[in-house]
Protein backbone atom coordinates (compact mmCIF):
# COMPACT_ATOMS: atom_id res chain seq x y z
CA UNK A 1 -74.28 -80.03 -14.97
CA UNK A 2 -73.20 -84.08 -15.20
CA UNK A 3 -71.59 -85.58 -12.62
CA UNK A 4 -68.40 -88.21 -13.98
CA UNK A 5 -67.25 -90.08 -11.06
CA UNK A 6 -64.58 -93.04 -10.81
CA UNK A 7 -63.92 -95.26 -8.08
CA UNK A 8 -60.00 -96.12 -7.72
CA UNK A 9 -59.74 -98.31 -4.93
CA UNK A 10 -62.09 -101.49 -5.60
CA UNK A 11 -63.54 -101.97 -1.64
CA UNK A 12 -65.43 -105.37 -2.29
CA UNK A 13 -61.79 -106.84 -2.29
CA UNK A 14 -60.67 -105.77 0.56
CA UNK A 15 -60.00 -107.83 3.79
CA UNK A 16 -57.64 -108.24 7.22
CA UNK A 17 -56.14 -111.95 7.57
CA UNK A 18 -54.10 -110.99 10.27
CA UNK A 19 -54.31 -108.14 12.87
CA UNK A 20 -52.04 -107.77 15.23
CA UNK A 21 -50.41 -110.87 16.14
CA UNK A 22 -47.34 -111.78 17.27
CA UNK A 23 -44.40 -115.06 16.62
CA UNK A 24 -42.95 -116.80 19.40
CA UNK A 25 -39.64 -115.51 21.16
CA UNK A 26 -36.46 -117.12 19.05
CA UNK A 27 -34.46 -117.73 22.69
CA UNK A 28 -31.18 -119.63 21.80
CA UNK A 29 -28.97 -119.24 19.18
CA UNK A 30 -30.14 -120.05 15.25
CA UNK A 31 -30.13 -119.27 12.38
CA UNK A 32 -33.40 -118.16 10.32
CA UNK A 33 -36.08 -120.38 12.06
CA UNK A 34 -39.92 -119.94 11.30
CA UNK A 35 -41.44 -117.97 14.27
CA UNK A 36 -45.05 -117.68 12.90
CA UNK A 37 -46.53 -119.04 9.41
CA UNK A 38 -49.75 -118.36 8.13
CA UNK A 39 -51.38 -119.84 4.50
CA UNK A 40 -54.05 -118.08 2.91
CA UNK A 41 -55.94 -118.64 -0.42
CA UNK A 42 -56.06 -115.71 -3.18
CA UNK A 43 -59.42 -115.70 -5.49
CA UNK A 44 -57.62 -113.31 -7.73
CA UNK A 45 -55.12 -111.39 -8.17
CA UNK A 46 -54.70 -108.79 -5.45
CA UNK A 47 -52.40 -106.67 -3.33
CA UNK A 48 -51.22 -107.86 -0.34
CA UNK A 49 -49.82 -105.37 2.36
CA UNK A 50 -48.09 -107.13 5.08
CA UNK A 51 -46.55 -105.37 8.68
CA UNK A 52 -44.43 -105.66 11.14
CA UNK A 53 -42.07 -104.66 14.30
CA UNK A 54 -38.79 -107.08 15.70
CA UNK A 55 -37.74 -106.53 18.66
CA UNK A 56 -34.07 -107.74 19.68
CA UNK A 57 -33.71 -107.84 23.56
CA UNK A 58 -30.42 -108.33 25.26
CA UNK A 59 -28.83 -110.13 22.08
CA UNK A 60 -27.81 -110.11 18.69
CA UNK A 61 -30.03 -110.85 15.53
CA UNK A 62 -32.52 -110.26 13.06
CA UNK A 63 -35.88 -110.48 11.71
CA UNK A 64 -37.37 -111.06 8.51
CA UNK A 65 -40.86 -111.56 6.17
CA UNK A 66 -40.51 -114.22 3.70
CA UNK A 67 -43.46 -115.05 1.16
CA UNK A 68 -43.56 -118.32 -0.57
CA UNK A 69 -40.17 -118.66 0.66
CA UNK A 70 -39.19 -115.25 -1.19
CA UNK A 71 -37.41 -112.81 1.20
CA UNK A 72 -39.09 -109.61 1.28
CA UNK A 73 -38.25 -107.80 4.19
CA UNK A 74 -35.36 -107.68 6.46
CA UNK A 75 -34.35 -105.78 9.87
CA UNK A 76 -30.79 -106.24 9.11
CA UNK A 77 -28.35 -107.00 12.44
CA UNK A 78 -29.79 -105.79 15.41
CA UNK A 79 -28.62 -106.13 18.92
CA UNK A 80 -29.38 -104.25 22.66
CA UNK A 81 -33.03 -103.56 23.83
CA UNK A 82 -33.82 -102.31 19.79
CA UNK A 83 -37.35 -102.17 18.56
CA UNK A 84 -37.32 -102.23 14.22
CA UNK A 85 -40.76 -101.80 11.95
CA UNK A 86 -41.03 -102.91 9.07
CA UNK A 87 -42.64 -100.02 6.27
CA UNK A 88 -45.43 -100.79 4.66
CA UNK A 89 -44.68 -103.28 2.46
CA UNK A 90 -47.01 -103.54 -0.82
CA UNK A 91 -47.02 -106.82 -3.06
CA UNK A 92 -48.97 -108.42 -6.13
CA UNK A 93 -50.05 -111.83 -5.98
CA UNK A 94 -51.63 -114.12 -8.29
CA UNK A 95 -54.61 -116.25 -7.14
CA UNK A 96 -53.95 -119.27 -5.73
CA UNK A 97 -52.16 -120.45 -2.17
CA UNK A 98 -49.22 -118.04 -0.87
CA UNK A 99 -47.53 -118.58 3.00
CA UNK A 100 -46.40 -116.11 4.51
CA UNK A 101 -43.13 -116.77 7.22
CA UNK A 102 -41.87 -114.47 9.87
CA UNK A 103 -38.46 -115.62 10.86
CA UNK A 104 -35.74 -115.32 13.25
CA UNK A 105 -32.52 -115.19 13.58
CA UNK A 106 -29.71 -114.72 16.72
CA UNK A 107 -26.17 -115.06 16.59
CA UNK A 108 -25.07 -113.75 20.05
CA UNK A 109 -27.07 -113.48 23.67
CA UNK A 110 -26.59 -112.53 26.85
CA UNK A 111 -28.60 -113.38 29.93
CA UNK A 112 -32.43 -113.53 28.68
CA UNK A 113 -31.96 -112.79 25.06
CA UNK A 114 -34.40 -112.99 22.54
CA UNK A 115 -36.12 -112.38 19.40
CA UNK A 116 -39.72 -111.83 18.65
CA UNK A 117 -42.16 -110.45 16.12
CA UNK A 118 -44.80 -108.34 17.16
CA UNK A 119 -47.78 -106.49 15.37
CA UNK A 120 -48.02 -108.76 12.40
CA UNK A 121 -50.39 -107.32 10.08
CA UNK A 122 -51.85 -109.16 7.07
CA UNK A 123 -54.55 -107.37 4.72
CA UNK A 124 -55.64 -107.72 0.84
CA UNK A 125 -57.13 -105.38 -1.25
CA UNK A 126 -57.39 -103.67 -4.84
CA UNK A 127 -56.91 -100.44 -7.02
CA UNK A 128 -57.61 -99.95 -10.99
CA UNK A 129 -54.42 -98.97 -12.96
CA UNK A 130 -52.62 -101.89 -10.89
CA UNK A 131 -48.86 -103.14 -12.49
CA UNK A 132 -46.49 -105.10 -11.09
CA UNK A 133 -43.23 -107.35 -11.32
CA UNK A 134 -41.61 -110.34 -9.16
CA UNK A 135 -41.37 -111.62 -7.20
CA UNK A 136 -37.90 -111.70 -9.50
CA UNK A 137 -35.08 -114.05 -8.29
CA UNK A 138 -31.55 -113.16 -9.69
CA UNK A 139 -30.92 -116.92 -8.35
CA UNK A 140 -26.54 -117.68 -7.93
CA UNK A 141 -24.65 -114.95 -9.02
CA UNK A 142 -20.54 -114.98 -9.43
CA UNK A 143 -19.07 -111.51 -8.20
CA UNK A 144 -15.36 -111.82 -9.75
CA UNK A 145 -12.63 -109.95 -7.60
CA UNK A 146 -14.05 -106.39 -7.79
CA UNK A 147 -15.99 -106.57 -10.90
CA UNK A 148 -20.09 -105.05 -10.48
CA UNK A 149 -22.00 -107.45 -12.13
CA UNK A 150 -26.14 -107.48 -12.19
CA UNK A 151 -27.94 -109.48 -10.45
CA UNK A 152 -31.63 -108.41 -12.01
CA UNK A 153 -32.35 -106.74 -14.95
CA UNK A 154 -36.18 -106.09 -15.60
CA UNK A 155 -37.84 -104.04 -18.06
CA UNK A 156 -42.04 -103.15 -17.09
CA UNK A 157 -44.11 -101.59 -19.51
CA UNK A 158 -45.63 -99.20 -18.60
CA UNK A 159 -48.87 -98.14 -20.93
CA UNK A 160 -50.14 -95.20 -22.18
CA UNK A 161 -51.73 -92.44 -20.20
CA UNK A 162 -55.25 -93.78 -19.04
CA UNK A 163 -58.02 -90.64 -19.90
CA UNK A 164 -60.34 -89.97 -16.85
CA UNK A 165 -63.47 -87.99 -16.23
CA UNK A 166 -60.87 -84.79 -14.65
CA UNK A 167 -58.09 -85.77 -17.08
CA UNK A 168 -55.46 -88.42 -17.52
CA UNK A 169 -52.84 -90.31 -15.43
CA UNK A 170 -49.27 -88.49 -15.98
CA UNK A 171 -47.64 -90.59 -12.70
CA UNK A 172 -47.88 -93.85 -11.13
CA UNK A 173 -46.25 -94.37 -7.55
CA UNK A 174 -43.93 -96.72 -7.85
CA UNK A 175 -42.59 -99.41 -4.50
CA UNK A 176 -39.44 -101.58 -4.97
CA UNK A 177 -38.84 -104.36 -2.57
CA UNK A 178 -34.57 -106.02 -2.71
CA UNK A 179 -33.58 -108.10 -0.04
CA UNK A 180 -30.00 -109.15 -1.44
CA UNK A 181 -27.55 -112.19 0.41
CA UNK A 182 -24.24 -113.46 0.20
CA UNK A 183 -24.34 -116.78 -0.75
CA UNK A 184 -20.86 -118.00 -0.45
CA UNK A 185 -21.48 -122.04 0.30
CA UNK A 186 -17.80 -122.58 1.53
CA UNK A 187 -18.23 -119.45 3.92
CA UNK A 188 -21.51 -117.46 4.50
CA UNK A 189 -20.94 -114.60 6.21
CA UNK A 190 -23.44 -111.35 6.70
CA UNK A 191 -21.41 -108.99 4.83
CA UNK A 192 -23.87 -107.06 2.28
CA UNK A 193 -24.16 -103.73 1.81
CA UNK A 194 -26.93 -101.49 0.35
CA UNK A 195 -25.09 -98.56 -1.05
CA UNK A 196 -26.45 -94.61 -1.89
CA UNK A 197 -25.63 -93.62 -5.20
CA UNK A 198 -22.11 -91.31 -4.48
CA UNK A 199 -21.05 -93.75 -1.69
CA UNK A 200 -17.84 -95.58 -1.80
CA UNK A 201 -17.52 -99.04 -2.27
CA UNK A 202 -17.13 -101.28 1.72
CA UNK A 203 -14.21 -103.33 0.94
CA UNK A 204 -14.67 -107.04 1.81
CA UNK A 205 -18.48 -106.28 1.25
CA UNK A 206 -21.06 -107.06 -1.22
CA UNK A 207 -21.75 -103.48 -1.96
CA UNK A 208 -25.32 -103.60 -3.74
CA UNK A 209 -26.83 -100.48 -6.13
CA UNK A 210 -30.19 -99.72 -7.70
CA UNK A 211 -30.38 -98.65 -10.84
CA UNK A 212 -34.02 -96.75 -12.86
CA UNK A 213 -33.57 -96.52 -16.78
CA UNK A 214 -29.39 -96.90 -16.05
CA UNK A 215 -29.61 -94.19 -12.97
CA UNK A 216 -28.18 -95.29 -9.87
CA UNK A 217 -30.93 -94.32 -7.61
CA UNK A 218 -30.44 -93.97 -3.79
CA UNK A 219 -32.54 -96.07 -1.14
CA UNK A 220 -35.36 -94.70 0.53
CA UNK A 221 -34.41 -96.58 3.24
CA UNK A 222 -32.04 -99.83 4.28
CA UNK A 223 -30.59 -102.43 6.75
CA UNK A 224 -27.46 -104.03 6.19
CA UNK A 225 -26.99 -107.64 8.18
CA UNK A 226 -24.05 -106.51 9.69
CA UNK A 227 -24.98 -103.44 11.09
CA UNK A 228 -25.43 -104.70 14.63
CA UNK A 229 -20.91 -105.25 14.41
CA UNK A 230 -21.14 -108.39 16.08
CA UNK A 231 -19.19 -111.37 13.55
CA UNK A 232 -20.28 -114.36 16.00
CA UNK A 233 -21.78 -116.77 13.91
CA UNK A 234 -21.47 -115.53 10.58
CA UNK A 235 -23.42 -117.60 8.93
CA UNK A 236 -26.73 -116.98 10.76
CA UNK A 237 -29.50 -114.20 9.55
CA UNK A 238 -27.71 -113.15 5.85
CA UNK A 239 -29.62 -111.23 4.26
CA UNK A 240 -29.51 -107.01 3.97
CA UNK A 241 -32.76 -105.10 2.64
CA UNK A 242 -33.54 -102.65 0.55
CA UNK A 243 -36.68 -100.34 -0.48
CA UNK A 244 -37.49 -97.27 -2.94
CA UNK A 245 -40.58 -95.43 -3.25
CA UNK A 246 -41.41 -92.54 -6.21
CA UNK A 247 -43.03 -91.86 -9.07
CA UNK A 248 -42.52 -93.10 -12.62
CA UNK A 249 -44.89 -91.48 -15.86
CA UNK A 250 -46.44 -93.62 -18.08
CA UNK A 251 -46.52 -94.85 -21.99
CA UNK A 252 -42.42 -95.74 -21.02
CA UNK A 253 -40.16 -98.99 -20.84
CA UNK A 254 -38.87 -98.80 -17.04
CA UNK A 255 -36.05 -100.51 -16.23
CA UNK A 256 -34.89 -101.81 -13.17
CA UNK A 257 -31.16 -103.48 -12.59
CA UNK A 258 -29.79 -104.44 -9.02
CA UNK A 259 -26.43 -104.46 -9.72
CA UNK A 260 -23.35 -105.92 -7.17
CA UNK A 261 -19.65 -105.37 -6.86
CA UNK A 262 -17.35 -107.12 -4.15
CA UNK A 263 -13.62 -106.78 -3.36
CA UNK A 264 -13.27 -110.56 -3.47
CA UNK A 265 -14.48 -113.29 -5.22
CA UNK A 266 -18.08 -114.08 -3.48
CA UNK A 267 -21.77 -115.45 -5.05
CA UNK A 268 -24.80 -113.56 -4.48
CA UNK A 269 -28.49 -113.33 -4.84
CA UNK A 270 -31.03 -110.99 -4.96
CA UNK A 271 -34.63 -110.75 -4.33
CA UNK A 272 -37.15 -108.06 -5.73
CA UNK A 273 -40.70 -107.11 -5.72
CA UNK A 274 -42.36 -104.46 -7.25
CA UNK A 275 -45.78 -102.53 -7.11
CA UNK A 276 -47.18 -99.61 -9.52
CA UNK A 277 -50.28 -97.52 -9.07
CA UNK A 278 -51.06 -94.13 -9.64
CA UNK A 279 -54.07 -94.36 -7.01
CA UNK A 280 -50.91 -96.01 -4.01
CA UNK A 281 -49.99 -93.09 -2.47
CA UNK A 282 -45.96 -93.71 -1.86
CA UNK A 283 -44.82 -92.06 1.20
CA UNK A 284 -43.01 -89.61 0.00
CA UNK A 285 -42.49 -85.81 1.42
CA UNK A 286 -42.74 -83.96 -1.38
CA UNK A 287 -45.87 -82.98 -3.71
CA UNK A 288 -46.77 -84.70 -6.98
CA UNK A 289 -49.12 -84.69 -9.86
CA UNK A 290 -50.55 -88.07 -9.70
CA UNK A 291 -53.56 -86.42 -12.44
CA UNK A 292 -53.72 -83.50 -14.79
CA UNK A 293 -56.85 -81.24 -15.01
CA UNK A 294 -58.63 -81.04 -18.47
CA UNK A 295 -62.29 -80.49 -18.43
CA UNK A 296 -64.23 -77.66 -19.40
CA UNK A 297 -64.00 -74.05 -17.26
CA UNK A 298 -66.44 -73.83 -14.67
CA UNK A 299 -66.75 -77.01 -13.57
CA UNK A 300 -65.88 -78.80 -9.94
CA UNK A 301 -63.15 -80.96 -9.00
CA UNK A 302 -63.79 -83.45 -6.40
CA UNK A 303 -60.68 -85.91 -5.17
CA UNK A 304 -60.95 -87.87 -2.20
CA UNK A 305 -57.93 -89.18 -0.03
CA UNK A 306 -57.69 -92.44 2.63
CA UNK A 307 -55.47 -93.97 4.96
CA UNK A 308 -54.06 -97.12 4.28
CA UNK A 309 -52.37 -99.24 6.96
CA UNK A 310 -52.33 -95.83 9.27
CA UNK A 311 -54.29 -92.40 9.37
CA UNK A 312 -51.66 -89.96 9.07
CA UNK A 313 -51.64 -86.41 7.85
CA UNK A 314 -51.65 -85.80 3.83
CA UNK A 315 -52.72 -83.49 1.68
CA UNK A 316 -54.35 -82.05 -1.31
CA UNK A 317 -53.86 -78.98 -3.39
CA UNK A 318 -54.89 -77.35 -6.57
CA UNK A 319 -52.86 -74.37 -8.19
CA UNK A 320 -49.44 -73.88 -9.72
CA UNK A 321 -45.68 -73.28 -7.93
CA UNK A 322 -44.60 -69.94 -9.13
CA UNK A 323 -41.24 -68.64 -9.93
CA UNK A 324 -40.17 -67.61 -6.69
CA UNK A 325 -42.73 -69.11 -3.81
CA UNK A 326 -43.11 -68.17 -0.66
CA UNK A 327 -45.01 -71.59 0.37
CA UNK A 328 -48.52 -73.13 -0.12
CA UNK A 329 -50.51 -69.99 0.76
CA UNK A 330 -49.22 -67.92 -2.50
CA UNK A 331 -48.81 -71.05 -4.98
CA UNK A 332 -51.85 -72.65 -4.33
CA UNK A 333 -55.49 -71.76 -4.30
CA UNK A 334 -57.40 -74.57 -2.59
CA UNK A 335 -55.20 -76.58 -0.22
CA UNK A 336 -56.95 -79.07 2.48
CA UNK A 337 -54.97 -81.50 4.75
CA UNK A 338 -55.53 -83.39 7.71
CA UNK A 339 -56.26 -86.96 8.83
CA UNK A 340 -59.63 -89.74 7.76
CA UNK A 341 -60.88 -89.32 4.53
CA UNK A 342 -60.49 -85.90 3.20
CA UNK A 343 -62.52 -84.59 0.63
CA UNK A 344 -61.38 -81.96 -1.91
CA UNK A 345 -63.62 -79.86 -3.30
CA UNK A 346 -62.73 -76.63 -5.59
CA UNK A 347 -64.63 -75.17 -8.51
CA UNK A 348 -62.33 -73.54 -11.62
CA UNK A 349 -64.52 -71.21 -12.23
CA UNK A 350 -61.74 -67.72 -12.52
CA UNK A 351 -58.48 -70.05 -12.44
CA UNK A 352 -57.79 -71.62 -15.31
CA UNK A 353 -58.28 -75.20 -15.44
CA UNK A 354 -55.11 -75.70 -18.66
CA UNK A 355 -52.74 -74.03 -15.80
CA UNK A 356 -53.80 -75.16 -12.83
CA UNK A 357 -52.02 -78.51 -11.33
CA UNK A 358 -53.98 -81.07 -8.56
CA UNK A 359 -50.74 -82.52 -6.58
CA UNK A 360 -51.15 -84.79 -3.40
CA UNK A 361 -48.53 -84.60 -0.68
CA UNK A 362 -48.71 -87.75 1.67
CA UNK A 363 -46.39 -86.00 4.24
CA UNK A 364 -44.10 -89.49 4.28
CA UNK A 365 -46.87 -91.52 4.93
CA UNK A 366 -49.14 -94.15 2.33
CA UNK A 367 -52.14 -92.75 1.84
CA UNK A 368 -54.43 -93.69 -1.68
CA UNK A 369 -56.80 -91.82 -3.61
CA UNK A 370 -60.12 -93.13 -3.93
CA UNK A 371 -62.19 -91.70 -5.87
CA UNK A 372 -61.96 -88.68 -8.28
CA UNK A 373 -64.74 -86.45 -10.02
CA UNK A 374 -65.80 -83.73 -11.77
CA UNK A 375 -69.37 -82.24 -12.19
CA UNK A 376 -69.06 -80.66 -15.70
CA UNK A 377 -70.33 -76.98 -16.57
């Protein structure tokens, strides 16, 4: 038997520039102000991941991550005693000098108030099969009296499936990054919206839409800067954020359009990053094929699966869903799951390898998969 082994996640680039630090406490009333700044240099091209947790006490405000003076993360309004984390948020970089800016904002405090940033985490590292786009800037957009118009429109290609020593890629996970803004000079106000596809239009809003291949695709998860329903100070903390994580296939033009409609007449801007990688993990609850089999019958399929910026549950599993399931136990015939590094291990020797499917299911949480293998019959 020959063992064919290939290493997805490319260790000798990995490294933590910032663990666990914190900005100073934004304590009177501003609008985004630099709370903690850090400037790093990039050899290469790499992945950044970058974490982090506001925490609004006893006022009204927001938090935010900027990079190279890009929004890419924001809490949205906040006010009360309200703790927000940031996901995991997954950029490309190019080599050279990047600074990264955690920012504050407050528009309304009672007796103590404050904002702060807490658990700042900073890390770089690398996977084969990497792709990405942005950091895009839609710069000044006009929205005419309730007329959508787009604010990005991006087309990534997307090559043809890779062949590997189990098979060949058939997904890559796929993270997109909008922070969007009203940008109104005569009267900024925090009044934008990330909308659900099926949800109505917010009038006096800039309601703002994602779009795949010309679907309207829902959110995996947002903040709009008004949400905390305080209007002191309009102007302060504008900015409302966005994220989606899935799966896209390759050898395919994707197309990505942030799109914006508003009952008056307003200007906007959007910001967007955006990662691919069938070896990133995105935390999703649901299982996927990130691989298909194809090797000869007999042989042994090895997969192994890591944390990333947490060890969570996740898990790996080799069979087929049948026409009517009744769960893992009677579609599947090797599942493992659990926490660290887990190691699947399952030789096709009376299932057919043509039929039989390897999926990963990250239980919500970003997990990779680093290596893959098979020892050939």
């Amino acid at each position: 038997m020959v063992l064919l082994t290939e290493q997805e996640r490319l260790y000798a680039d990995e490294y933590c520039l910032v663990n666990g630090d914190s900005s100073s406490h934004l304590s009177s009333l501003a609008d985004w102000t630099a709370e903690k700044t850090y400037t790093f240099y990039l050899a290469k091209k790499l992945i950044i991941m970058i974490r982090a947790s506001v925490y609004v006490q006893n006022a009204s405000g927001a938090g935010r991550i900027t990079v190279d003076g890009i929004p890419l993360w924001s809490t949205g309004g906040v006010n009360g005693y309200t703790t927000v984390a940031s996901p995991d948020l997954y950029i490309v970089l190019a080599a050279g000098w990047h600074t990264y800016n955690f920012d504050c904002a407050m528009w309304s405090t009672g007796s103590g108030g404050y904002v702060v940033i807490n658990g700042i985490y900073i890390g770089q590292l690398n996977f084969n099969d990497l792709l990405n786009s942005g950091p895009l800037d839609s710069g000044l957009v006009y929205l005419p009296f309730g007329n959508q118009q787009t604010l990005i429109d991006q087309n990534i290609t997307i090559p043809a499936s890779r062949k590997l020593p189990c098979g060949a890629i058939v997904n890559y996970g796929l993270f997109i990054f909008v922070v969007a803004s009203d940008i109104t000079t005569s009267s900024l106000t925090r009044k934008t919206h990330m909308k659900n596809a099926g949800e109505g239009d917010d009038s006096g809003k800039i309601n703002v839409r994602l779009y795949l291949n010309n679907n309207e695709s829902g959110w995996s998860d947002r903040h709009d800067d008004d949400a905390d329903g305080v209007s002191a100070n309009a102007s302060y903390g504008i900015g409302s954020e966005g994220y989606w994580y899935g799966y896209t296939p390759p050898n395919q033009t994707l197309n990505i359009k942030v799109k914006a409609l508003c009952s008056s007449a307003r200007n906007a801007e959007c910001w967007v990053f955006v990662l691919l990688c069938p070896w990133i993990v995105p935390p999703v609850s649901y299982d996927a094929s990130v691989v298909d089999l194809a090797f000869s019958q007999g042989s042994t399929f090895y997969a192994y699966l890591e944390p990333l910026y947490e060890d969570l549950t996740k898990a790996s599993k080799i069979g087929m869903k049948r026409f009517k399931s009744f769960g893992d136990a009677t579609d599947y015939y090797s599942v493992v799951s659990g926490t660290g590094i887990l190691i699947h291990t399952y030789t096709l020797d009376v299932v057919d390898v043509v039929s039989a499917q390897w999926v990963v299911n990250p239980s919500g949480n970003v997990v990779c998969i680093s290596y893959i293998a098979v020892d050939v019959r």
